[in-house]
Protein backbone atom coordinates (compact mmCIF):
# COMPACT_ATOMS: atom_id res chain seq x y z
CA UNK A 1 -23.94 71.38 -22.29
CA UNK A 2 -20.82 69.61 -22.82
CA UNK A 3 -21.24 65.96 -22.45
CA UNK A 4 -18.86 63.60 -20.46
CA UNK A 5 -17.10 60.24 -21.59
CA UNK A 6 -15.03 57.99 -19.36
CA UNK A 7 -11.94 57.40 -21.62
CA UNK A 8 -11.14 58.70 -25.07
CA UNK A 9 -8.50 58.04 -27.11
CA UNK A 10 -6.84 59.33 -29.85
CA UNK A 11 -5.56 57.91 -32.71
CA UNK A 12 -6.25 54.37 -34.16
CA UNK A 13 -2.77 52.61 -34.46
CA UNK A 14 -0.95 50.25 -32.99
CA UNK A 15 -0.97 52.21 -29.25
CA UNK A 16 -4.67 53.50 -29.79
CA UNK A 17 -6.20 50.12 -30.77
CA UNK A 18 -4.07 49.02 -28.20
CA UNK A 19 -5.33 51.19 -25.30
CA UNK A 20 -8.98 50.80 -26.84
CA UNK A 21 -9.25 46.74 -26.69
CA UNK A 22 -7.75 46.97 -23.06
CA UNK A 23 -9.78 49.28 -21.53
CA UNK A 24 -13.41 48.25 -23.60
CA UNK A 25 -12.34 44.72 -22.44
CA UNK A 26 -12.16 46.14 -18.86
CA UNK A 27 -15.67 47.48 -18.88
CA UNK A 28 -14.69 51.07 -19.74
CA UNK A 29 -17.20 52.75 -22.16
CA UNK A 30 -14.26 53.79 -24.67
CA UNK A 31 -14.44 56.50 -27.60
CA UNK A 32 -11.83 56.22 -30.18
CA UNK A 33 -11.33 59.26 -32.52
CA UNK A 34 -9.19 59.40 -35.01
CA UNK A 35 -8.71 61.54 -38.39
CA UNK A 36 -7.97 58.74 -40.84
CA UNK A 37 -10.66 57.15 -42.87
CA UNK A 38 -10.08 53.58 -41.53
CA UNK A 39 -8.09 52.30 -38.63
CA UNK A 40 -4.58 51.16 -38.10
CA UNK A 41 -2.32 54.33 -38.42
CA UNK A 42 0.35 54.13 -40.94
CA UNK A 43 1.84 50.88 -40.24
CA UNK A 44 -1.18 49.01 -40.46
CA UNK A 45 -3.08 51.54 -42.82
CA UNK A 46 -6.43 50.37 -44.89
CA UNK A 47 -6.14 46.67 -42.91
CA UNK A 48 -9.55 46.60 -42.16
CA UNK A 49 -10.40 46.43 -45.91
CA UNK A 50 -7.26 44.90 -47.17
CA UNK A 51 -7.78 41.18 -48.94
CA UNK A 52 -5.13 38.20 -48.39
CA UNK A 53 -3.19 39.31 -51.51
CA UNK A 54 -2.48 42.70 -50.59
CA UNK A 55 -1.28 41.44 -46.75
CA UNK A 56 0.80 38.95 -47.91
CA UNK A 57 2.41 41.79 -50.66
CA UNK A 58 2.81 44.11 -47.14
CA UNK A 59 4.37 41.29 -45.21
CA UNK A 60 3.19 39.18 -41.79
CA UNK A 61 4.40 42.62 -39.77
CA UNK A 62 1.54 44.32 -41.67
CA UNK A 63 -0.78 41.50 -41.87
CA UNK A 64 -0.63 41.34 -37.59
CA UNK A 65 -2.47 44.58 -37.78
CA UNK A 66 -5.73 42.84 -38.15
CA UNK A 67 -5.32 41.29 -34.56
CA UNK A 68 -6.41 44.47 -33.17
CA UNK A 69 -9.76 44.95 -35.24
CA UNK A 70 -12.02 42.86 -32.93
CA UNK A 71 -13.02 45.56 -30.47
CA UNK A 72 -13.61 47.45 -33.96
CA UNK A 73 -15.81 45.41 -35.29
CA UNK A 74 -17.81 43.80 -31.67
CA UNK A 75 -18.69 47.54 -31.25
CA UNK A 76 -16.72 47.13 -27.87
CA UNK A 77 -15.36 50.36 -28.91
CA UNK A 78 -17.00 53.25 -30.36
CA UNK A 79 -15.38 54.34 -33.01
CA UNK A 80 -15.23 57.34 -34.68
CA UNK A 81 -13.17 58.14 -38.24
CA UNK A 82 -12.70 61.10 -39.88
CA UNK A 83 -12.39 62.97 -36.48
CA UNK A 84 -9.68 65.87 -36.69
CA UNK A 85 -8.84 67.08 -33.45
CA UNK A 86 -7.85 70.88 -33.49
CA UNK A 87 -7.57 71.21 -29.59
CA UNK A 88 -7.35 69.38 -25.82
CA UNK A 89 -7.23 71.35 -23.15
CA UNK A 90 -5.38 70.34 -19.61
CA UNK A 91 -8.79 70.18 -18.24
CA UNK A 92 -9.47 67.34 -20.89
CA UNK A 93 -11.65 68.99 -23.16
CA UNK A 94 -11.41 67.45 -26.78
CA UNK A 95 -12.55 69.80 -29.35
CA UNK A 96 -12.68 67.86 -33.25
CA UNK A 97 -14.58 68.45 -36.28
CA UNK A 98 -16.49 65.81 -38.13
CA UNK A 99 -18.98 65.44 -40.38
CA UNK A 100 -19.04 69.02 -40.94
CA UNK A 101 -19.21 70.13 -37.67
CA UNK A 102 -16.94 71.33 -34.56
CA UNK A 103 -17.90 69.11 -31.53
CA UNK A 104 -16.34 69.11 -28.04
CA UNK A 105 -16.38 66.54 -25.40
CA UNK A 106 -15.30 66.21 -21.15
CA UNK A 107 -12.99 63.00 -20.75
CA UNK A 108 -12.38 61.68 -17.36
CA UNK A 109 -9.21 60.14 -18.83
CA UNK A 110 -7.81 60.88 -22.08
CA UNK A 111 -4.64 58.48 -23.93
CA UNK A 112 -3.15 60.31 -26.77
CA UNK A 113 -1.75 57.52 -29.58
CA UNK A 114 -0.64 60.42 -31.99
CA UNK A 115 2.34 58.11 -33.79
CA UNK A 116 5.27 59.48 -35.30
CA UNK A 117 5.94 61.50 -38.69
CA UNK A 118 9.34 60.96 -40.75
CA UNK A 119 12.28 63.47 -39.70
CA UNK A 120 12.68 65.96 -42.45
CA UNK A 121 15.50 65.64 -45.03
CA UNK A 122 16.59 69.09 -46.32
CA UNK A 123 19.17 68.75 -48.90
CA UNK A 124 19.76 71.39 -51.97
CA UNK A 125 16.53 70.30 -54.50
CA UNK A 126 14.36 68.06 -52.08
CA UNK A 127 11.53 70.65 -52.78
CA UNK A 128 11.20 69.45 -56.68
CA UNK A 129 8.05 67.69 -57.53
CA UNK A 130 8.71 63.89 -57.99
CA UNK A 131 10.51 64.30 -54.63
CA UNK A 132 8.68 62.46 -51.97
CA UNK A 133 8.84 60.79 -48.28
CA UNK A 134 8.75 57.10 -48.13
CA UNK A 135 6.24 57.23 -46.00
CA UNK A 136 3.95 58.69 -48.30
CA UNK A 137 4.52 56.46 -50.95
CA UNK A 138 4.23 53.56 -48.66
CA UNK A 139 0.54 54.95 -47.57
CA UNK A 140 -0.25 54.80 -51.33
CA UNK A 141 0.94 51.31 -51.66
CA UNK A 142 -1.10 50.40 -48.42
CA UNK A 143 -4.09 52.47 -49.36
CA UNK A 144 -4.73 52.43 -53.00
CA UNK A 145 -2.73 49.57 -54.00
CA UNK A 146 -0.52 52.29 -55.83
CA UNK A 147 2.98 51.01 -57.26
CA UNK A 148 6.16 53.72 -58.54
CA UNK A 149 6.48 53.80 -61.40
CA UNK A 150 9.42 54.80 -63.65
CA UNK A 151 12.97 54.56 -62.26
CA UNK A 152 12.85 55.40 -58.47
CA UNK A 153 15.52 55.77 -56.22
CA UNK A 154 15.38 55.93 -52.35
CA UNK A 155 17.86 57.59 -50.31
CA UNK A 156 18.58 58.11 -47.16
CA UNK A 157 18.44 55.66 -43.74
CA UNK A 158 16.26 53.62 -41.48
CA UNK A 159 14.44 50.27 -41.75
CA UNK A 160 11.91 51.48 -43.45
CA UNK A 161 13.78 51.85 -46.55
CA UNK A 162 14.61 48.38 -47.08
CA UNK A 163 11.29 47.45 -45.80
CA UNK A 164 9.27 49.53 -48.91
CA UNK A 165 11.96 48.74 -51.44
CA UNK A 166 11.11 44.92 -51.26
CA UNK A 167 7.46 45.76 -51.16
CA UNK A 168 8.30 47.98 -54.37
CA UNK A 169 9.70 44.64 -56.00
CA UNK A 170 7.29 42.52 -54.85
CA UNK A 171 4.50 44.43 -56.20
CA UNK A 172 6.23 44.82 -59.89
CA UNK A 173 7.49 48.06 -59.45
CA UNK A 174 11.66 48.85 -60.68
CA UNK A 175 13.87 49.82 -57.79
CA UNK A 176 16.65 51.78 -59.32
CA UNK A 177 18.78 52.36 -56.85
CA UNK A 178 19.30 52.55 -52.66
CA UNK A 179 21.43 55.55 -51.31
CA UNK A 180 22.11 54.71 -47.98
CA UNK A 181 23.28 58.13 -46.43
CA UNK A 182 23.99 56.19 -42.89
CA UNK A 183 27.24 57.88 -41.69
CA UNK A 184 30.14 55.52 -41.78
CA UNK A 185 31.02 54.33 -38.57
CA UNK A 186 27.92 54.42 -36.96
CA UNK A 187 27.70 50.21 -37.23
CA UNK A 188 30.91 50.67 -34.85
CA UNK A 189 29.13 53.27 -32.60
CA UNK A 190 26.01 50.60 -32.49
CA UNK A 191 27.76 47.29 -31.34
CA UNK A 192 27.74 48.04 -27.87
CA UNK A 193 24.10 48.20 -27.81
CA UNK A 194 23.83 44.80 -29.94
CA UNK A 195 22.92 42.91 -26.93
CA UNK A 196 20.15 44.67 -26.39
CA UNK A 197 18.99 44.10 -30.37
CA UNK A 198 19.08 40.21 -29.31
CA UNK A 199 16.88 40.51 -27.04
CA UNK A 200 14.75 41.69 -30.41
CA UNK A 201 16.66 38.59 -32.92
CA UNK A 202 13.32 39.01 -35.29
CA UNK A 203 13.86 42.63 -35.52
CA UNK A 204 17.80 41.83 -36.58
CA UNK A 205 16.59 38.84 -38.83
CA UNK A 206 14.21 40.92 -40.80
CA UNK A 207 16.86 43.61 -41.38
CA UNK A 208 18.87 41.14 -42.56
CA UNK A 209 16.48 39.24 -44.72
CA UNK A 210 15.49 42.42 -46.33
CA UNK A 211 19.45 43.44 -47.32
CA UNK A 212 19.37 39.98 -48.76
CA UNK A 213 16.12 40.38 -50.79
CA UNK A 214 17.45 43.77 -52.16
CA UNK A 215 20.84 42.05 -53.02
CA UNK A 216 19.33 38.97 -54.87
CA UNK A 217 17.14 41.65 -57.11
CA UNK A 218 20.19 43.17 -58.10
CA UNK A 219 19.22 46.30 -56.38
CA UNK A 220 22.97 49.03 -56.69
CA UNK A 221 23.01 50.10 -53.41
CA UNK A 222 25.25 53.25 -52.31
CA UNK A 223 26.52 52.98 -48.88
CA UNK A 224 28.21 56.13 -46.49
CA UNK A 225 26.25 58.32 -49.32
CA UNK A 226 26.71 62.26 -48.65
CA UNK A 227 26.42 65.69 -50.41
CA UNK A 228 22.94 65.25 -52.19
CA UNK A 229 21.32 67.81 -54.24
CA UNK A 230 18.39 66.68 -56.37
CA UNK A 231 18.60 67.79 -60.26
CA UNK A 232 15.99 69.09 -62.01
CA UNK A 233 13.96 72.33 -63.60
CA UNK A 234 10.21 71.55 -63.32
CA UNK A 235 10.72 67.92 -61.66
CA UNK A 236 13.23 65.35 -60.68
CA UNK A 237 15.68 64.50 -63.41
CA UNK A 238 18.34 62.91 -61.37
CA UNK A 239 20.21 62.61 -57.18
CA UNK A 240 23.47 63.55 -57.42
CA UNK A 241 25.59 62.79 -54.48
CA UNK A 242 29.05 61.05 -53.57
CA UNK A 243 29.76 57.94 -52.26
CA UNK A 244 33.18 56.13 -51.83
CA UNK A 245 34.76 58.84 -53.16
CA UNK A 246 33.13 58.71 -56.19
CA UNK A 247 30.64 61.21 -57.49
CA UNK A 248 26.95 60.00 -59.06
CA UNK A 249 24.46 61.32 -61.20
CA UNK A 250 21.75 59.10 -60.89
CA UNK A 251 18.83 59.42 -63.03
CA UNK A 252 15.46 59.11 -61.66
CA UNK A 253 11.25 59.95 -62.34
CA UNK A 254 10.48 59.12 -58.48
CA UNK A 255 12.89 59.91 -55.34
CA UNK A 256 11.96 58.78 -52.28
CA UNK A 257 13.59 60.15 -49.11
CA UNK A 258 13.31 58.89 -45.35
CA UNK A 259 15.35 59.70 -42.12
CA UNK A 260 13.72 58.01 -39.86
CA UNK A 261 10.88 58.79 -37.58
CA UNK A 262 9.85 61.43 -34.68
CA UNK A 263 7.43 61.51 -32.62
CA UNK A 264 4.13 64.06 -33.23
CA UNK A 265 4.18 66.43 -30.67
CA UNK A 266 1.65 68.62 -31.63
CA UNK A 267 -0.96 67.88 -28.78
CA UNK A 268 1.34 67.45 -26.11
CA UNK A 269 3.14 70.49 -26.97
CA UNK A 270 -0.27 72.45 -27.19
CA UNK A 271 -1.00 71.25 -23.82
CA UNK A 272 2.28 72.62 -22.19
CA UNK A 273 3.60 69.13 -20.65
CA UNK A 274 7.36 68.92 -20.28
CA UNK A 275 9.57 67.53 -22.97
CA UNK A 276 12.92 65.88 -22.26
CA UNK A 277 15.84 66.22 -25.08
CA UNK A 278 17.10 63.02 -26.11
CA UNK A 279 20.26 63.17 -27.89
CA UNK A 280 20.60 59.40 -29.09
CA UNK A 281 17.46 59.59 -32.09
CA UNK A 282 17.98 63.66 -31.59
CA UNK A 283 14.03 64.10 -30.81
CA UNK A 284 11.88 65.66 -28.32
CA UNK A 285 9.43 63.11 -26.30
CA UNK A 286 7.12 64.26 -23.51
CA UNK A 287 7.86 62.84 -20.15
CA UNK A 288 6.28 60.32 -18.81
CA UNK A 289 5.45 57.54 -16.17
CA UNK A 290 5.90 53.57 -16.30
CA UNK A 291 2.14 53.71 -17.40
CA UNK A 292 2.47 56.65 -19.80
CA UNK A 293 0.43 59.03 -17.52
CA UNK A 294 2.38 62.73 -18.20
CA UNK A 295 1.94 65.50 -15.49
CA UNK A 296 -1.53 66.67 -16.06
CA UNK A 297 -3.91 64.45 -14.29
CA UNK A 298 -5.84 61.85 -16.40
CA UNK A 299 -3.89 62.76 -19.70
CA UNK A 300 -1.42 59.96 -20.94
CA UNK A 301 0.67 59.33 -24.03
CA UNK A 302 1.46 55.89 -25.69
CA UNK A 303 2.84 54.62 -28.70
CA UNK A 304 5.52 56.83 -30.62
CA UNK A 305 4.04 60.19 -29.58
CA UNK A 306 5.92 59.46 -25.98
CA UNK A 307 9.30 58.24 -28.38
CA UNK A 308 10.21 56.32 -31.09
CA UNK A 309 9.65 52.47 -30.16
CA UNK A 310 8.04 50.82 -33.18
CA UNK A 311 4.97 49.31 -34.24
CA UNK A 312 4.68 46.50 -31.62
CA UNK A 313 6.23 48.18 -28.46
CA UNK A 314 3.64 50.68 -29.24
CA UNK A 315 0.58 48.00 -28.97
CA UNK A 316 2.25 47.04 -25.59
CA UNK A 317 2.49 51.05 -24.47
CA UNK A 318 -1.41 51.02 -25.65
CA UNK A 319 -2.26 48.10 -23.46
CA UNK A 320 -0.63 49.41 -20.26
CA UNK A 321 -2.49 52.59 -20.86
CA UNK A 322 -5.52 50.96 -21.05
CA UNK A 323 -5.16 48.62 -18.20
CA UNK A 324 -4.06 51.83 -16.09
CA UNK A 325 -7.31 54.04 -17.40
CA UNK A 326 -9.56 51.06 -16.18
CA UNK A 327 -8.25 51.27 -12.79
CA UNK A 328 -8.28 54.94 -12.33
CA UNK A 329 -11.76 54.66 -13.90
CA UNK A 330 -12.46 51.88 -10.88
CA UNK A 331 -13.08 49.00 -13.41
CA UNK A 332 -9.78 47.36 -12.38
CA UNK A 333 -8.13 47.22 -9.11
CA UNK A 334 -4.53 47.54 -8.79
CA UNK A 335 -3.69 44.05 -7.88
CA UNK A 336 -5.54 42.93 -11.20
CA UNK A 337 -4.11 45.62 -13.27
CA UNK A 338 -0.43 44.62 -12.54
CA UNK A 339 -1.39 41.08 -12.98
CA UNK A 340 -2.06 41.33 -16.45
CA UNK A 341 0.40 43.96 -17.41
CA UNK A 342 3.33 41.48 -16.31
CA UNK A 343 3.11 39.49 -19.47
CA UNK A 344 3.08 43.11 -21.60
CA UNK A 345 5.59 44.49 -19.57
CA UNK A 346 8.37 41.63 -20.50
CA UNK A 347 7.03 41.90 -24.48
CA UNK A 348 7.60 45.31 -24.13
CA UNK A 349 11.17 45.40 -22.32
CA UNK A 350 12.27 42.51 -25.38
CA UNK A 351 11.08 45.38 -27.71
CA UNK A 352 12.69 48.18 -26.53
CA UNK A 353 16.07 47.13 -25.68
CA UNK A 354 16.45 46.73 -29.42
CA UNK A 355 15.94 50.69 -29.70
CA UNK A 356 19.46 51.79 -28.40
CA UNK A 357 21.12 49.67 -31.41
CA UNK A 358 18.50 51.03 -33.84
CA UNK A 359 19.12 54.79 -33.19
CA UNK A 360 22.47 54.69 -32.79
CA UNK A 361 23.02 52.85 -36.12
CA UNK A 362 20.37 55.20 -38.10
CA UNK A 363 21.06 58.80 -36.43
CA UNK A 364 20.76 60.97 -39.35
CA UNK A 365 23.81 62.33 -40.83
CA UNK A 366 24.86 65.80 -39.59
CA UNK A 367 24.60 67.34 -43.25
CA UNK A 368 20.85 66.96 -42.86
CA UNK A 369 20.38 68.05 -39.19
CA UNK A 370 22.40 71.69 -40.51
CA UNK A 371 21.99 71.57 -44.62
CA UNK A 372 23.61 73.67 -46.56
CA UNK A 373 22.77 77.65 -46.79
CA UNK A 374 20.69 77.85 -49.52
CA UNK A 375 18.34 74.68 -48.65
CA UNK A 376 14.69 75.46 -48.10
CA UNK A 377 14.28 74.45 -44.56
CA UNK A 378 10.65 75.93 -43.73
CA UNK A 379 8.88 74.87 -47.38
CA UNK A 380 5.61 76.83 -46.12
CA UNK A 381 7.25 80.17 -46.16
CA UNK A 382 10.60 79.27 -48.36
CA UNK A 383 12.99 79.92 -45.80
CA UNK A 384 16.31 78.76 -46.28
CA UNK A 385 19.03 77.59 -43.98
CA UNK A 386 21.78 80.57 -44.31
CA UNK A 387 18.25 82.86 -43.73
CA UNK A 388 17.86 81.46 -40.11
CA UNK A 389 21.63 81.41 -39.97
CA UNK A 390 21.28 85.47 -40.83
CA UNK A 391 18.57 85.93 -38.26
CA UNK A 392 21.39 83.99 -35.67
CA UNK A 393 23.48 86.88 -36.83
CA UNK A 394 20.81 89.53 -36.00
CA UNK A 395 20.62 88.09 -32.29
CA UNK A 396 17.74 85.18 -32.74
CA UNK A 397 17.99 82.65 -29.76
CA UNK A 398 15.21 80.49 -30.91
CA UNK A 399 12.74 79.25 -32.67
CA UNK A 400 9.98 81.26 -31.57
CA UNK A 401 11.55 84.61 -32.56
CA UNK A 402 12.07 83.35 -36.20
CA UNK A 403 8.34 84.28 -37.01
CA UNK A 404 9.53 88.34 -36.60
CA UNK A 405 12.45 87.75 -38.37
CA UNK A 406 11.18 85.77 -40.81
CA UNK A 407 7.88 83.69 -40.98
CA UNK A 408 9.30 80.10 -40.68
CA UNK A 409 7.18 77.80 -39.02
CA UNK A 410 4.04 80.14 -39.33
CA UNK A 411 2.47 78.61 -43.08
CA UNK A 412 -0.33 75.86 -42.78
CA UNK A 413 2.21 72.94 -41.10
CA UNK A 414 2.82 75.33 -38.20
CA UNK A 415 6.09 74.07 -37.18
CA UNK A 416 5.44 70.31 -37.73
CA UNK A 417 8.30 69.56 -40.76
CA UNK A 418 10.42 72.21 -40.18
CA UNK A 419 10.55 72.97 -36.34
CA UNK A 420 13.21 70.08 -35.79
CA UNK A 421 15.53 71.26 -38.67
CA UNK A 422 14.95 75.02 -37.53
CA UNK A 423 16.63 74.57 -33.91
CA UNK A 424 19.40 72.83 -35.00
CA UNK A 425 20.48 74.76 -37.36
CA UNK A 426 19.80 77.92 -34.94
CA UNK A 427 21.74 75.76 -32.43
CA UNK A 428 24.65 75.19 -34.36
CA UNK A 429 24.88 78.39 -35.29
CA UNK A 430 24.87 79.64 -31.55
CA UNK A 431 27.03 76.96 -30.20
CA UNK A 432 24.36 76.24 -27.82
CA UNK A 433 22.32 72.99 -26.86
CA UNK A 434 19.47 72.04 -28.07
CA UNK A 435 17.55 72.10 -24.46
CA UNK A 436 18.84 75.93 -24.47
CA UNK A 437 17.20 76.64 -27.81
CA UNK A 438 13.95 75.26 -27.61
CA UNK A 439 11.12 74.91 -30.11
CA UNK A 440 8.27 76.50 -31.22
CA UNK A 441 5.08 77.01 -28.90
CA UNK A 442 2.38 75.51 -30.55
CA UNK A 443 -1.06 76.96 -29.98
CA UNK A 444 -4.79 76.00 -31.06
CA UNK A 445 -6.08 75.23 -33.31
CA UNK A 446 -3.76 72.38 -34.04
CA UNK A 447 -5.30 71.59 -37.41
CA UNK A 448 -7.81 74.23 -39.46
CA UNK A 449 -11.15 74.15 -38.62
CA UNK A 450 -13.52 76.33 -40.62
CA UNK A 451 -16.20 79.15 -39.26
CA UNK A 452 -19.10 77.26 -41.05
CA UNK A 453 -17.90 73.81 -38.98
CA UNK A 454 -17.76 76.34 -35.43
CA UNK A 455 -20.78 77.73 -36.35
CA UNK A 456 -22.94 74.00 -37.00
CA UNK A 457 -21.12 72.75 -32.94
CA UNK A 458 -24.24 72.37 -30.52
CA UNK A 459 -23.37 71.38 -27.75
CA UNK A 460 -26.49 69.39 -26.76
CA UNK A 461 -25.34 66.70 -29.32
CA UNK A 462 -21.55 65.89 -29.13
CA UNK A 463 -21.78 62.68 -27.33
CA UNK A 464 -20.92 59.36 -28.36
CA UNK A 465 -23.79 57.21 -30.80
CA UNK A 466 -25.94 55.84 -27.70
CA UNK A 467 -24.70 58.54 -25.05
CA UNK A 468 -22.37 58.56 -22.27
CA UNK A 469 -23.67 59.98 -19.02
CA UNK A 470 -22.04 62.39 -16.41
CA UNK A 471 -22.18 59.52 -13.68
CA UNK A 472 -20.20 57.36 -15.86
CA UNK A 473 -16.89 59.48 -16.43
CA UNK A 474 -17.10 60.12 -12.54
């Protein structure tokens, strides 16, 4: 018998926590799953066990993290690591394995708080080993305490690479070189949506104090960078790319590449809401209401699963999630509810009307959005751009219909890393839109789950440590 909780949420970062404190403060019996070993998603990764050295190395924006542990730590919240979801229906059945075991719950309200994942980079060689995302090297910094070694280079564009090339520094590491591949022009494109950024100045005065903190290391740093093919036999030897009309061949032990982030549509995609294009940050997002709630009753979305809106912003999203779960849940009533999502609602407006400026200035070059024929754009099944521009050839519309032609987006990532890359190149090469072309269909089970883990579920003991009853998710 499948037991019932009032509210679950999923995921533990900024949104999640978010949601979580909210609603547990409301009187909601809350469970939070997530798959990580510790809370805080990958902006605030490993703060619950990180001492005052390694926060102040991180910086205060990783350092606020630890705000959001109280719930945590009360036992406000029950809370639940190591929890990998593999599928939610519309009906709000949560199916996860943990511990071993497959386990399924009933939600009467559900707030997904899946984050973001970086934007693949395909470029000629980005397959070599010693080629890396920033964002993974960053969760080894956070995590493990982990500094690159050897000469590293990053390359590519976003905040985030001036953010983890100071934290590089700081922590004793050699940062050979930065190769910004912003397109040129795109600080011209931006300016009209500069007001906005003010409404954000820390935001802009971070930005800025990181470019400075790069600069006084001594840090070369390549600007309008384009045609990059990593060089190497076994592993990276060097990035070789122009810039300024100049040609470089830089070597390096560690590259570290980052375009920006997307959200993780994996759920919400699974569960067959609508998606709206948006062309600015050239991403999917779900659609959704001023409270995050999507189409399918008692199933919302905060944080950057519903679009890209940073670390903070997504806190806020969390909070108005939770406040709206507690009313539908009858623990709030409306009048209360919008009283104390005024104050989160103006943090969150400041927040956001810094994102036009942002992805305008960091949309990803168009070399990476359609690389070059023979770059591997599905690395699960080595398929290469000029492949998907063969199956084009052959009359493939979409996504979906390169599995028959050719397997990509069918090895163990199912779509996640190469599904954006795959329908723009197969959009490009139709001379159709992106809303025409679609992406792939995702189906369950969203992550593996084993037969020995389906075979140890019973469902007489799936509910949370000290039970929920069916009267309470009512």
């Amino acid at each position: 018998m499948t037991k019932n909780v009032p509210l679950i949420v999923i995921g533990a970062g900024p949104a999640g926590l978010g949601a979580a404190a909210e609603a547990a403060g409301a009187g909601v019996e809350t469970l939070l799953l997530d798959e990580q070993p510790g809370p805080g998603g990958q902006i605030y990764r490993a703060i619950a066990r990180s001492d005052a050295a390694r926060r102040a190395l991180l910086g205060p924006d990783y350092a606020r993290g630890a705000a959001l542990l109280p719930a945590l730590e009360s036992g406000a919240v029950d809370y639940r690591p190591g929890a990998n979801i593999w599928q939610i229906t519309p009906e709000r059945e949560v199916y996860f394995t943990r511990d071993g075991k497959a386990q399924v719950l009933q939600a009467a309200r559900i707030v997904l708080a899946t984050g973001a994942m970086e934007r693949p980079m395909p470029f000629p060689g980005w397959t070599l080993p010693g080629v890396m995302t920033a964002g993974a090297a960053q969760i080894m910094l956070k995590s493990a305490g982990t500094v690159p070694q050897g000469e590293v280079v990053l390359a590519g564009s976003g905040p985030l690479l001036l953010l983890l090339a100071s934290q590089v520094l700081d922590a004793g590491g050699r940062v050979a070189a930065l190769v910004d591949t912003t397109p040129r022009g795109s600080l011209m494109a931006a300016l009209p949506h500069l007001p906005g950024m003010l409404r954000a100045p820390s935001t802009l005065k971070k930005g800025l104090a990181l470019l400075a903190r790069l600069r006084r290391a001594g840090v070369p740093h390549y600007k309008g960078a384009g045609d990059l093919r990593a060089r190497g036999t076994e592993k990276i030897e060097a990035l070789r790319f122009t810039a300024g009309g100049r040609e470089y061949d830089l070597p390096c032990a560690l590259l570290l590449l980052h375009l920006g982030v997307v959200p993780n549509l994996q759920i919400t995609r699974a569960l067959g809401l609508a998606h709206d294009w948006d062309p600015l940050p050239r991403c999917w997002r779900p659609r959704l209401d001023s409270w995050g709630n999507t189409e399918h009753e008692g199933i919302a979305v905060a944080g950057d699963g519903g679009g890209i809106v940073g670390a903070e912003a997504s806190e806020h999203q969390g909070r108005l999630a939770g406040l709206q779960a507690a009313c539908q849940l009858g623990k709030l009533n409306p009048a209360d509810r919008d009283a104390k999502a005024a104050g989160i609602r103006r943090a969150l407006a400041a927040q956001r009307a810094a994102r036009p400026f942002l992805d305008r200035l960091y949309r990803p070059a168009e070399a990476f959005l359609d690389p070059p024929d023979n770059t591997l754009v599905c690395r699960c099944e080595e398929v290469t751009a000029g492949q998907i521009r063969d199956f084009v050839r052959l009359g493939c519309l979409g996504p979906n219909q390169t599995k028959a032609f050719g397997r990509a987006g069918m090895g163990p990532c199912q779509g996640r890393f190469c599904g954006l890359t795959v329908s723009e190149v197969i959009a490009r090469a139709r001379g159709a839109g992106m809303e025409e072309v679609g992406h792939y269909r995702i189906r369950p089970p969203i992550k593996p789950v084993t037969l020995a883990e389906l075979a140890a579920m019973d469902p007489d003991d799936t509910g949370p440590e000290g039970g929920f009853d069916r009267d309470d998710a009512a």
